[in-house]
N, C-alpha and C. Protein backbone atom coordinates (compact mmCIF):
# COMPACT_ATOMS: atom_id res chain seq x y z
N UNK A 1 -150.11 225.36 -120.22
CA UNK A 1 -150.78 225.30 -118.93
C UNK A 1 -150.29 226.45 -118.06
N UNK A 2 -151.20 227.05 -117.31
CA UNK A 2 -151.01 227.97 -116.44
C UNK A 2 -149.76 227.64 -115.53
N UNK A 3 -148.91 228.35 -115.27
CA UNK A 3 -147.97 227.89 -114.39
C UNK A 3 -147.82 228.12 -113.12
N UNK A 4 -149.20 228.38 -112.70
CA UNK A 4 -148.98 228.34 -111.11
C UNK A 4 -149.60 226.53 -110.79
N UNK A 5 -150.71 226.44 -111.82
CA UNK A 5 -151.11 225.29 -111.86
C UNK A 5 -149.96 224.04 -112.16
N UNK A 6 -149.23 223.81 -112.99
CA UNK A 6 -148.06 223.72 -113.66
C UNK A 6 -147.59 223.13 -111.96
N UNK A 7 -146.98 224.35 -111.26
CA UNK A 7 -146.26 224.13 -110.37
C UNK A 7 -146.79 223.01 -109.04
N UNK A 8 -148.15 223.02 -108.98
CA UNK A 8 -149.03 222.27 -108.22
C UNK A 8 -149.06 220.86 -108.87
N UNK A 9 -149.16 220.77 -109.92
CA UNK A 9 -149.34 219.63 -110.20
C UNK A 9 -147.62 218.74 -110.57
N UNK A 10 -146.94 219.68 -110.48
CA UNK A 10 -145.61 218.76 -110.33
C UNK A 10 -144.94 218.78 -109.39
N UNK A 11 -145.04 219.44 -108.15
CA UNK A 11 -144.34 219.43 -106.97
C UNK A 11 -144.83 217.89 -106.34
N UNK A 12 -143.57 217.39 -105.74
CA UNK A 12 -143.03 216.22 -105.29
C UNK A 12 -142.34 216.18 -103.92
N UNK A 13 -142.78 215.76 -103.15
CA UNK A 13 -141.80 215.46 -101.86
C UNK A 13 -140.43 214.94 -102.49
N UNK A 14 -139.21 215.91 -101.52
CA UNK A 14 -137.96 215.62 -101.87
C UNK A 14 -137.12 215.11 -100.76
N UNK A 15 -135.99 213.79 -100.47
CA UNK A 15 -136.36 213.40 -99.44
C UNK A 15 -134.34 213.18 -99.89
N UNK A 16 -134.08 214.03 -100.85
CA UNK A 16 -132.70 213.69 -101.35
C UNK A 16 -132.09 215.72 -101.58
N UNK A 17 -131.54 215.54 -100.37
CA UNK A 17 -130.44 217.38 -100.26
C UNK A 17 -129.16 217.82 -100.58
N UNK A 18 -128.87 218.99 -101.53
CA UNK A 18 -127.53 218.76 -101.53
C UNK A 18 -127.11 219.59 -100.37
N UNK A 19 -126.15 219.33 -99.60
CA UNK A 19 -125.52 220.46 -98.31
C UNK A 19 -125.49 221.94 -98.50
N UNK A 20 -125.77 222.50 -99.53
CA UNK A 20 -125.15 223.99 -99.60
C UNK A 20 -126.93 224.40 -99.50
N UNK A 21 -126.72 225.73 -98.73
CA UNK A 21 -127.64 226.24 -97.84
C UNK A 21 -128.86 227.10 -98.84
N UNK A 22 -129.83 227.00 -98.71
CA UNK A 22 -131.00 227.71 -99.81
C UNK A 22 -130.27 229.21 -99.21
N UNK A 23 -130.42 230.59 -100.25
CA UNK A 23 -130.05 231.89 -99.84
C UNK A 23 -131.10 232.10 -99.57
N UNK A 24 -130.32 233.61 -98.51
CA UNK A 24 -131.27 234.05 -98.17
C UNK A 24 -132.94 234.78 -98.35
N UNK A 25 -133.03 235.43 -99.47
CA UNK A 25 -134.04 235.48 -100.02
C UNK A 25 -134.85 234.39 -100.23
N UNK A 26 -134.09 233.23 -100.87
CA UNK A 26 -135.40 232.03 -101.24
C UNK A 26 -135.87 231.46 -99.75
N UNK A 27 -135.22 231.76 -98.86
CA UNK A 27 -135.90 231.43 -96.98
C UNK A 27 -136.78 232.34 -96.99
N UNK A 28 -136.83 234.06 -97.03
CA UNK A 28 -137.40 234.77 -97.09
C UNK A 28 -139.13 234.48 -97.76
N UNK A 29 -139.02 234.25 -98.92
CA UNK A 29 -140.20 233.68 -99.88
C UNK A 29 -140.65 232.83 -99.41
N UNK A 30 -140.23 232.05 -99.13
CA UNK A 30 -140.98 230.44 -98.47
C UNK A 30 -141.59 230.88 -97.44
N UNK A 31 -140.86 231.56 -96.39
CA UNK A 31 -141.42 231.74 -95.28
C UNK A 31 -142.72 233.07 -95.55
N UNK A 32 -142.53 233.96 -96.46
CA UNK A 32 -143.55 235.00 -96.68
C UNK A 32 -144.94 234.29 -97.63
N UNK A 33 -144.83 233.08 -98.13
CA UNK A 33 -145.43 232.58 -98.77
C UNK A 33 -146.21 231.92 -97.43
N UNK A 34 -145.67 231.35 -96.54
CA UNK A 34 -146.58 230.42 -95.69
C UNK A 34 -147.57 231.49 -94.29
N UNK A 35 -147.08 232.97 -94.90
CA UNK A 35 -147.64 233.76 -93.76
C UNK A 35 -148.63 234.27 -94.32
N UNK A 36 -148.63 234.19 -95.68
CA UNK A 36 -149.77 234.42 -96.58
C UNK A 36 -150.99 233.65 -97.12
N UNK A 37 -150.68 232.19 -96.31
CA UNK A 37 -151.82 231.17 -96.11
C UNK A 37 -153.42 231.92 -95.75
N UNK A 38 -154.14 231.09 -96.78
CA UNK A 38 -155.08 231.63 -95.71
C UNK A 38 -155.54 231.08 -94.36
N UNK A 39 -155.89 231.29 -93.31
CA UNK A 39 -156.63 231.10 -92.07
C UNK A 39 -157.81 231.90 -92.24
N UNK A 40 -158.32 230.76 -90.64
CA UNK A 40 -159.77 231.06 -90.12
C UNK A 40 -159.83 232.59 -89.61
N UNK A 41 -160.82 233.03 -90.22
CA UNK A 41 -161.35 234.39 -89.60
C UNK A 41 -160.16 235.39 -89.72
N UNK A 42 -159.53 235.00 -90.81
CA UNK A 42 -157.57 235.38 -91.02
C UNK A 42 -156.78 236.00 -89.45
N UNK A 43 -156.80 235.02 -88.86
CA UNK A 43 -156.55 234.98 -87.57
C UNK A 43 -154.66 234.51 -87.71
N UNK A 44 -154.44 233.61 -88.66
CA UNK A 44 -152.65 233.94 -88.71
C UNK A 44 -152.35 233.36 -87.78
N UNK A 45 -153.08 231.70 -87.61
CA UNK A 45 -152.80 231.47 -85.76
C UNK A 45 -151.52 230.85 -85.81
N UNK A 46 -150.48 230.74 -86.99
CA UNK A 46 -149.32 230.36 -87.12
C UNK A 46 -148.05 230.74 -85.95
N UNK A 47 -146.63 229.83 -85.54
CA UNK A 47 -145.78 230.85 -85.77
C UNK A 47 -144.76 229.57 -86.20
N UNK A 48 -143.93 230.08 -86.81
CA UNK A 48 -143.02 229.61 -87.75
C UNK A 48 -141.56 229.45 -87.35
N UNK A 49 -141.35 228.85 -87.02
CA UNK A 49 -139.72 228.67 -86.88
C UNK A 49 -138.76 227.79 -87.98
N UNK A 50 -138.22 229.07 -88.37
CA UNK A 50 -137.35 228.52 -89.58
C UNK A 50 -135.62 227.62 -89.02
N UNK A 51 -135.01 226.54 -89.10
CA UNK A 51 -133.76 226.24 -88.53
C UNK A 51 -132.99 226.62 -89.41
N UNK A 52 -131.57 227.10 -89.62
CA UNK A 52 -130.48 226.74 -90.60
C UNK A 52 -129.18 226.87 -89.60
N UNK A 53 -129.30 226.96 -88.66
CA UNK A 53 -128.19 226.43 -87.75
C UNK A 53 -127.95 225.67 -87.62
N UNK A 54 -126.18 224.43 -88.14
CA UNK A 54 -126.16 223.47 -88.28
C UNK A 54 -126.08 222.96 -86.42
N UNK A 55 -125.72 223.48 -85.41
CA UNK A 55 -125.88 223.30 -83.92
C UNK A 55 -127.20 222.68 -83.79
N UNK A 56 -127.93 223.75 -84.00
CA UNK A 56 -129.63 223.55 -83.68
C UNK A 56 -130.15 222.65 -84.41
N UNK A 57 -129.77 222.18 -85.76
CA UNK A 57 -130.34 221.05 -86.33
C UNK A 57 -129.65 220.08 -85.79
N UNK A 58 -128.48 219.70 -85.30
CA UNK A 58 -127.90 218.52 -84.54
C UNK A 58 -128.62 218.29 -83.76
N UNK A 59 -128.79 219.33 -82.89
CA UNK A 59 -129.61 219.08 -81.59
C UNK A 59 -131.02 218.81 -81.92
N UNK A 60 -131.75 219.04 -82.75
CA UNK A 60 -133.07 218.83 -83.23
C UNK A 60 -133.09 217.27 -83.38
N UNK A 61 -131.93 217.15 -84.37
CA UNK A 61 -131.90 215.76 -84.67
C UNK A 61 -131.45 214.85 -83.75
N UNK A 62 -131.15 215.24 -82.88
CA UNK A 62 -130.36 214.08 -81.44
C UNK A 62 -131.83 213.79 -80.76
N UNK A 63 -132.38 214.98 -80.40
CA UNK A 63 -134.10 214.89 -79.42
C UNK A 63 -134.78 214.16 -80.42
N UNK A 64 -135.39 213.98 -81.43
CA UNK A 64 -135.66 213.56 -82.25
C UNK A 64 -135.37 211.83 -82.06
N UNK A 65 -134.46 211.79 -81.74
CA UNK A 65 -133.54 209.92 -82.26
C UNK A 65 -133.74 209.85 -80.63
N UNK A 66 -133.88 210.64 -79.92
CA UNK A 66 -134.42 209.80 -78.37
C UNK A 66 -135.61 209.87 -78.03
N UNK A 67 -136.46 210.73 -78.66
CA UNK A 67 -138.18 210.85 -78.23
C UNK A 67 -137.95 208.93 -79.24
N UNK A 68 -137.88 209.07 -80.05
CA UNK A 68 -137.72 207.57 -81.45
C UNK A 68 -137.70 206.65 -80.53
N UNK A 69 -136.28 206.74 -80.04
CA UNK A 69 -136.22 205.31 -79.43
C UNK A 69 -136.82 205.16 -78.33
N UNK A 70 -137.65 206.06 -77.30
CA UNK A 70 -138.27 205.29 -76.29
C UNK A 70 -139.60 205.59 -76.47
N UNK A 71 -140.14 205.84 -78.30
CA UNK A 71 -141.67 206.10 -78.94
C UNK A 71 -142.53 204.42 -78.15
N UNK A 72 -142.01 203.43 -78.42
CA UNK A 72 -142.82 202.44 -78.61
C UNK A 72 -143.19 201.62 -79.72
N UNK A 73 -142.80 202.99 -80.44
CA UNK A 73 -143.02 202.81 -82.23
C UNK A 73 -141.95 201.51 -83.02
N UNK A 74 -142.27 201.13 -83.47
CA UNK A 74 -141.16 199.75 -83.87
C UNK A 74 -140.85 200.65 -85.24
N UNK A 75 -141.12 201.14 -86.01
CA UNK A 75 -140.87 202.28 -87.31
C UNK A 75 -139.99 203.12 -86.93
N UNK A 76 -140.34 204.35 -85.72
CA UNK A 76 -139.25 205.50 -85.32
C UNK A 76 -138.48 204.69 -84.39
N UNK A 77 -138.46 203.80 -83.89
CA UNK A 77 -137.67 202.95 -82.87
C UNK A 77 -136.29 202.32 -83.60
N UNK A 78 -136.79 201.98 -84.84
CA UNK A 78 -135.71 200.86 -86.11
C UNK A 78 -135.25 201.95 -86.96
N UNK A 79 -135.55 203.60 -86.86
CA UNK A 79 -135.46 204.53 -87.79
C UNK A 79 -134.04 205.38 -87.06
N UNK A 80 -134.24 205.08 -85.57
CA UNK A 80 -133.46 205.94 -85.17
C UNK A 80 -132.35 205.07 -84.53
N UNK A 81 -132.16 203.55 -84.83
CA UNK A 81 -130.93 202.88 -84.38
C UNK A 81 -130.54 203.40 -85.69
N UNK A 82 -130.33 203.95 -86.78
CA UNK A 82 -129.62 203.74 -88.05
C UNK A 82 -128.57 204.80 -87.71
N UNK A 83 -127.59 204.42 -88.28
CA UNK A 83 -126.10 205.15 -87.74
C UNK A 83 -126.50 206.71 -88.76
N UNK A 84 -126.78 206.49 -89.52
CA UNK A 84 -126.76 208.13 -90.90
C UNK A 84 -128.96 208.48 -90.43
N UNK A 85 -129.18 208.35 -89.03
CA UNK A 85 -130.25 208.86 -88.84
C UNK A 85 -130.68 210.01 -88.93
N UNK A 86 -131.25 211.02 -89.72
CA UNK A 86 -131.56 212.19 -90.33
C UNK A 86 -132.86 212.45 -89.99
N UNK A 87 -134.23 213.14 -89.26
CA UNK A 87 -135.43 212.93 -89.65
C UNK A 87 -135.86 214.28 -90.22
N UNK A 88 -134.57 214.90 -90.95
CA UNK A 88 -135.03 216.09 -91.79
C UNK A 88 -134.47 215.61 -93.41
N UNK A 89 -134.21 213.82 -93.48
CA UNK A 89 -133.37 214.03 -94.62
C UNK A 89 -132.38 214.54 -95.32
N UNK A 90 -131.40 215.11 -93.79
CA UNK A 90 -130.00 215.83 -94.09
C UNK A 90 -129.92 217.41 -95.25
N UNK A 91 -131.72 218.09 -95.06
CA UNK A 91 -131.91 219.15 -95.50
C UNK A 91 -131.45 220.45 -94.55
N UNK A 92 -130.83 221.23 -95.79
CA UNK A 92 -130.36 222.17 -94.62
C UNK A 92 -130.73 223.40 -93.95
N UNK A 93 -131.97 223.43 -94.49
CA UNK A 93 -133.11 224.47 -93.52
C UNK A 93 -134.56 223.21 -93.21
N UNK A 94 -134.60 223.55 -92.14
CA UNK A 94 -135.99 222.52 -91.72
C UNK A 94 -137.14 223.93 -90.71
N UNK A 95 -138.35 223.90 -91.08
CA UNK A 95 -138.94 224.90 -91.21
C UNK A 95 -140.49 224.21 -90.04
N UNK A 96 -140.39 224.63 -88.59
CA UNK A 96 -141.44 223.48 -87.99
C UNK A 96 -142.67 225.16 -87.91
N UNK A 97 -143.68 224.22 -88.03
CA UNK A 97 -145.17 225.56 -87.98
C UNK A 97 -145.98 224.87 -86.68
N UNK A 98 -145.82 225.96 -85.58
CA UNK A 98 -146.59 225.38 -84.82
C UNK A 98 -148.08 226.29 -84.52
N UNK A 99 -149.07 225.81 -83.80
CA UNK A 99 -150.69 226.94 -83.61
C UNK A 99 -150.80 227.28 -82.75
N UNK A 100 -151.69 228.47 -82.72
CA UNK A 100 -152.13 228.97 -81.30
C UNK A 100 -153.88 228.03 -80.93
N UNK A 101 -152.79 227.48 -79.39
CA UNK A 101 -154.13 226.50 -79.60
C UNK A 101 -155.95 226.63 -79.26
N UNK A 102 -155.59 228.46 -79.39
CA UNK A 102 -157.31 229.22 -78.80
C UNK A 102 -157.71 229.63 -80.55
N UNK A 103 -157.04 229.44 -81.30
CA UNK A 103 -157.61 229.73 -82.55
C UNK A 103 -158.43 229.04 -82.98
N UNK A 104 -159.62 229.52 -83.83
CA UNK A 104 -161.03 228.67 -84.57
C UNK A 104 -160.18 227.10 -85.26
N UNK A 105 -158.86 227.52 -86.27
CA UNK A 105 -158.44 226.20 -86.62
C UNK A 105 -157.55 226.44 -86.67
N UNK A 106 -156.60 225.93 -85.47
CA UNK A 106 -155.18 225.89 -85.61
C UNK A 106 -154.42 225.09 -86.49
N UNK A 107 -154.63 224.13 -86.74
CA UNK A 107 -154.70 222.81 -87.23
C UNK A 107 -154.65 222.83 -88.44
N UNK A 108 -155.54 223.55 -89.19
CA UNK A 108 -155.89 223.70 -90.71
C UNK A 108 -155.08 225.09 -91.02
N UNK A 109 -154.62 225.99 -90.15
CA UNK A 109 -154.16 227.22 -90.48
C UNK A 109 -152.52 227.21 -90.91
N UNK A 110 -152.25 226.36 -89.43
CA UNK A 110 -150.70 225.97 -90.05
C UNK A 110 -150.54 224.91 -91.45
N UNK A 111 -151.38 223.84 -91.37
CA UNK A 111 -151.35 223.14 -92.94
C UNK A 111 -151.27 223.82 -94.29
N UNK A 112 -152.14 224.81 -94.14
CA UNK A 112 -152.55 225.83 -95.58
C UNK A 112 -150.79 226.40 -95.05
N UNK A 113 -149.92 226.97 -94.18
CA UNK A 113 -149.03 227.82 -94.41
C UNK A 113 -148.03 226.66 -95.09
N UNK A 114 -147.67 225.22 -94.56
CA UNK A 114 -147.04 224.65 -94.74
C UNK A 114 -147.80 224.44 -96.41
N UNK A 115 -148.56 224.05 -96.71
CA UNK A 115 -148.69 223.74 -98.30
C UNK A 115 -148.27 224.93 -98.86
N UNK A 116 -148.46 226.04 -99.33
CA UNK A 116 -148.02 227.09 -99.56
C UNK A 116 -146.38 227.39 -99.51
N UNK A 117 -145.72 227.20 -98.32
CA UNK A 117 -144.36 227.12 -98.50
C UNK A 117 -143.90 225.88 -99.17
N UNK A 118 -144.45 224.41 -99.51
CA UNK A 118 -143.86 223.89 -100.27
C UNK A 118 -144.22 224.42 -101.83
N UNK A 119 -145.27 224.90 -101.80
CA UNK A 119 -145.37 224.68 -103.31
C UNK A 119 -144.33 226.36 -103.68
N UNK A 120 -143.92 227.22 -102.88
CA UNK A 120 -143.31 228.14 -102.67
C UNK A 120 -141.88 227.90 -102.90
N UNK A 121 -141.39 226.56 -102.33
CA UNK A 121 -140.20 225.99 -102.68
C UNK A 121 -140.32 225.37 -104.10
N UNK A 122 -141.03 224.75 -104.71
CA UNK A 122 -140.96 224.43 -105.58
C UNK A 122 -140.93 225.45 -106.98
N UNK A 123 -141.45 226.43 -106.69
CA UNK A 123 -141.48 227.53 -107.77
C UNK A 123 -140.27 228.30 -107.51
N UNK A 124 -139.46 228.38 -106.45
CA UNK A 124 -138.20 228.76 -106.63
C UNK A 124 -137.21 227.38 -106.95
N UNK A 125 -137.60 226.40 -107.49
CA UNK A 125 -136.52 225.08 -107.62
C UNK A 125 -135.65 224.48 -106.55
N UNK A 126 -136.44 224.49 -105.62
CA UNK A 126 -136.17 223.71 -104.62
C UNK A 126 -137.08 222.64 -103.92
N UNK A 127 -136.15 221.65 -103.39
CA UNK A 127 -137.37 220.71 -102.91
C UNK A 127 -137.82 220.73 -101.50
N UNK A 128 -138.80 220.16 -101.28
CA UNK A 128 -139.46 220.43 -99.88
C UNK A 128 -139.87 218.89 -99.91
N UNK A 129 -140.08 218.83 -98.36
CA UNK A 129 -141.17 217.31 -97.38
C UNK A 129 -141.44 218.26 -96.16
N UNK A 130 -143.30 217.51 -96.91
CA UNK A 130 -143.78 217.95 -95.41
C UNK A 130 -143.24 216.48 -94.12
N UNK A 131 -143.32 217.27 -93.10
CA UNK A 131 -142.46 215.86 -92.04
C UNK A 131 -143.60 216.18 -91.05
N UNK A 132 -144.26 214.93 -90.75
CA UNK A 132 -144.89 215.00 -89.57
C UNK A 132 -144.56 214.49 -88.21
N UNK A 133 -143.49 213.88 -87.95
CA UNK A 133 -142.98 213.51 -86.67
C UNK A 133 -142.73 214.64 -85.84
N UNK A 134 -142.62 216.11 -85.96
CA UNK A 134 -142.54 216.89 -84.92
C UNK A 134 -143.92 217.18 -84.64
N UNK A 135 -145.19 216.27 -84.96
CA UNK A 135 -146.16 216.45 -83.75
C UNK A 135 -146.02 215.12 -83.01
N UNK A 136 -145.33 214.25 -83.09
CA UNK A 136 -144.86 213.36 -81.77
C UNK A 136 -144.29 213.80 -80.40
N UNK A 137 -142.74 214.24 -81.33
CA UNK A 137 -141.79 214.84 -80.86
C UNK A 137 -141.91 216.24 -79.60
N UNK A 138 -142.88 216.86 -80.18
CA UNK A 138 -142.75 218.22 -79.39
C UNK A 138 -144.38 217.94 -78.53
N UNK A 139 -144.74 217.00 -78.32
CA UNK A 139 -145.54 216.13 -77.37
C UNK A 139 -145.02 215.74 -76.26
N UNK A 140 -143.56 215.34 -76.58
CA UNK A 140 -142.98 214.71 -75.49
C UNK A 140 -142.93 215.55 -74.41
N UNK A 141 -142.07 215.44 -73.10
CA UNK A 141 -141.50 216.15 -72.20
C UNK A 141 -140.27 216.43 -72.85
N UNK A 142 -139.20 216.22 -73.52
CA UNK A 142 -138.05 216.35 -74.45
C UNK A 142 -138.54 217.40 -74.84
N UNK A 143 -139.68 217.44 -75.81
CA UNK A 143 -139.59 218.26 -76.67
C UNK A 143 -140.21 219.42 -76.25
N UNK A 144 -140.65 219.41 -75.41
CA UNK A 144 -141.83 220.76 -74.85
C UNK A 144 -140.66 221.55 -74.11
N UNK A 145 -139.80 220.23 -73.73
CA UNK A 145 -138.40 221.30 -73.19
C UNK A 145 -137.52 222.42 -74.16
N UNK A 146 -137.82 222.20 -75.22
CA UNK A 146 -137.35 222.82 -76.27
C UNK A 146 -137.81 223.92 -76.84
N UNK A 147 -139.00 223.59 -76.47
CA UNK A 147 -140.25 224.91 -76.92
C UNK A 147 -139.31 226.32 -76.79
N UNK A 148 -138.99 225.97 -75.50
CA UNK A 148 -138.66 227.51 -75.14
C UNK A 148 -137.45 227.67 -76.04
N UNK A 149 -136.33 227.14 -75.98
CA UNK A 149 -134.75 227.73 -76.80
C UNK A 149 -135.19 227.70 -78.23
N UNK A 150 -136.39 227.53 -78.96
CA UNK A 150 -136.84 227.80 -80.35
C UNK A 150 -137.93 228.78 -80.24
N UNK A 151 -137.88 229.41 -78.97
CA UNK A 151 -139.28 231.00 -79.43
C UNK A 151 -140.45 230.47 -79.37
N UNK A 152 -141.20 229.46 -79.35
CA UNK A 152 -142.32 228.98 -79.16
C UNK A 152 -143.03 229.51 -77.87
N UNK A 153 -143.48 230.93 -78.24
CA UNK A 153 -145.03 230.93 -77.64
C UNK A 153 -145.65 229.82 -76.57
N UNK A 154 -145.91 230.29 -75.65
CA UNK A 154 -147.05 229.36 -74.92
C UNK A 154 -148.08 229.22 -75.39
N UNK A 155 -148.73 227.84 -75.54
CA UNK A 155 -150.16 227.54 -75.63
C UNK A 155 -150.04 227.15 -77.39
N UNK A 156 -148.92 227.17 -77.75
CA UNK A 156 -148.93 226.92 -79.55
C UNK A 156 -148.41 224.99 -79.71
N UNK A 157 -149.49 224.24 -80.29
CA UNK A 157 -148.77 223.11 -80.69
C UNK A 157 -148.36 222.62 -81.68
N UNK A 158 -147.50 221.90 -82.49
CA UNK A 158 -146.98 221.44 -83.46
C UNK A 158 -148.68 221.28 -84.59
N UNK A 159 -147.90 221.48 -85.47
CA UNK A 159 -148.88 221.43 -86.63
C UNK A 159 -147.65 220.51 -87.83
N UNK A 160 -146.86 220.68 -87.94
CA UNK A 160 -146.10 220.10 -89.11
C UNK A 160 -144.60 220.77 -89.41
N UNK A 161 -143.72 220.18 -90.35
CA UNK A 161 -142.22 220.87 -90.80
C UNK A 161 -142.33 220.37 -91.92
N UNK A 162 -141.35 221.01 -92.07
CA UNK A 162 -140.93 221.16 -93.95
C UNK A 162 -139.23 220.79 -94.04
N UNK A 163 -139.39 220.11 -94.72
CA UNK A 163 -137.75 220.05 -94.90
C UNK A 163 -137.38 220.93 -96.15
N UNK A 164 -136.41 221.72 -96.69
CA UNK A 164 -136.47 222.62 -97.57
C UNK A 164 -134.53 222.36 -98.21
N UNK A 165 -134.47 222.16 -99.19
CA UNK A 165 -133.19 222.66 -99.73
C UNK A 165 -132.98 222.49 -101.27
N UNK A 166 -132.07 222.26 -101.85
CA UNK A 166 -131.37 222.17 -103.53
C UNK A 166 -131.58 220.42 -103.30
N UNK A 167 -132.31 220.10 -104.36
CA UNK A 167 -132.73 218.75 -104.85
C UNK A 167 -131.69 218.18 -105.10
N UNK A 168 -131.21 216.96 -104.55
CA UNK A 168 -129.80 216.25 -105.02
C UNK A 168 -130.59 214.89 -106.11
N UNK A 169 -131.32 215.37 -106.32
CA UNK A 169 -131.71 214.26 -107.59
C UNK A 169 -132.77 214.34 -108.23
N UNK A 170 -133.38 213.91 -109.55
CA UNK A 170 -134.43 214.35 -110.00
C UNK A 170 -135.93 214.01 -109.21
N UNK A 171 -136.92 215.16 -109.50
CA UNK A 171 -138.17 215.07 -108.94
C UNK A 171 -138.73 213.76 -109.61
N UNK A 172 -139.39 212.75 -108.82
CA UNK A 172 -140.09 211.69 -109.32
C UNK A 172 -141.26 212.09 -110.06
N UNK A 173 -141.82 211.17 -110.95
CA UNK A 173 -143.10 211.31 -111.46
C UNK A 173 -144.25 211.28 -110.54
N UNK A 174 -145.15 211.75 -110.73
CA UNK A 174 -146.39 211.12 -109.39
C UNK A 174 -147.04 210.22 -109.80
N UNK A 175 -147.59 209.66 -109.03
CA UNK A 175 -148.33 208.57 -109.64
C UNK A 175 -149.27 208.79 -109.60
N UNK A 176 -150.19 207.72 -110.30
CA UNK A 176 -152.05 208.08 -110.59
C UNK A 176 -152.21 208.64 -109.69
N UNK A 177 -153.59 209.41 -109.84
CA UNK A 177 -154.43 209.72 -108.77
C UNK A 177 -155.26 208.57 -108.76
N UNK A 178 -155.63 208.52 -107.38
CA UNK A 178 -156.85 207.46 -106.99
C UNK A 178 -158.04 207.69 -107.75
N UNK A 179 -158.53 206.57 -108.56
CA UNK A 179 -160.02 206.96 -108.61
C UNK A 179 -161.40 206.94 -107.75
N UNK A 180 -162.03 207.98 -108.01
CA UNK A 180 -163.24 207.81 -107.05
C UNK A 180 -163.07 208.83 -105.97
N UNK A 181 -162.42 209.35 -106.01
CA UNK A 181 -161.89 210.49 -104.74
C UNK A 181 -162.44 211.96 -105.05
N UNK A 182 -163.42 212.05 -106.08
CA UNK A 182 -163.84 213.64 -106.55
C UNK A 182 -165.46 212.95 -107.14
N UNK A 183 -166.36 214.00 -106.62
CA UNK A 183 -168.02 214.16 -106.85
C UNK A 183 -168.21 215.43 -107.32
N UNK A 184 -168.39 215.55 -108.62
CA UNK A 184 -168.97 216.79 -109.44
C UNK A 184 -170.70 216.78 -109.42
N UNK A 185 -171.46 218.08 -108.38
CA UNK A 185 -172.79 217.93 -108.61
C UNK A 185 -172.82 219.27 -109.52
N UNK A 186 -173.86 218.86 -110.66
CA UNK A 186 -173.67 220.40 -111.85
C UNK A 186 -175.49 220.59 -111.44
């Protein structure tokens, strides 16, 4: 089997990290892989902020466990009393894509970069999760406060993150695909 295909069809959300830091090059790739997404009208309405500062991920993860607890949410509410609360899965680069929100599809532009950098991680042997709680999070007033000390552009909103590092355990199998989810007209 082709092995780009190969790589698509076995990449797995990884939700288990070992601490030692992806190098620099394999950040490099991931991140040149998700700038190479395609977009609308290749407009690139991306911008990317990569973390590996263990400061800045504390602090990511502290805003995070207080947008949680006063969500409403009984899930991020019971997620973020837990004493070993992580919402990057204790990965040690976390990778958030946010849009420019005058672009044709912001929305779909950052998704294609984020699929691309996982399956980007996965062909260098590393695991990735896409994480969607930083479009809660950077909703808040908390988090919009943050915008600024992470480079965020005005007018760009959360689209998704990636959690990225060395797999601390084996990739699961996937399970079936659903049937009924594909229409071939010949």
């Amino acid at each position: 089997m082709n092995e780009t295909i190969q790589n698509i069809l076995s990449r797995r959300s990884t939700r288990a990290y070992k601490p030692e830091q992806i190098t620099a090059e394999d950040l490099h790739l991931v991140l040149e892989a998700g700038q190479y997404a395609p977009s609308a009208a290749n407009q690139q309405s991306w911008h990317i902020v990569a973390v590996q500062n263990k400061d800045m991920l504390k602090k990511l993860s502290e805003t995070f466990r207080t947008v949680y607890l006063k969500s409403g949410i009984q899930r991020f509410e019971e997620a973020a009393k837990a004493d070993d609360f992580n919402p990057f899965y204790n990965a040690p680069t976390y990778i958030m894509v946010f849009a420019d929100d005058k672009a044709i599809a912001p929305t779909h532009d950052g998704s294609l970069a984020i699929g691309n950098m996982l399956l980007a991680a996965e062909a260098l042997g590393l695991g990735g999760c896409w994480l969607h709680a930083v479009n809660f999070v950077f909703k808040t007033p908390v988090g919009e406060a943050l915008k600024g000390e992470l480079g965020i552009p005005e007018g760009y909103s959360p689209v998704g993150a990636v959690a990225i590092g060395y797999k601390a355990a084996e990739t699961a199998t996937a399970a079936p695909r659903r049937e009924g989810t594909v229409t071939v007209i010949k």
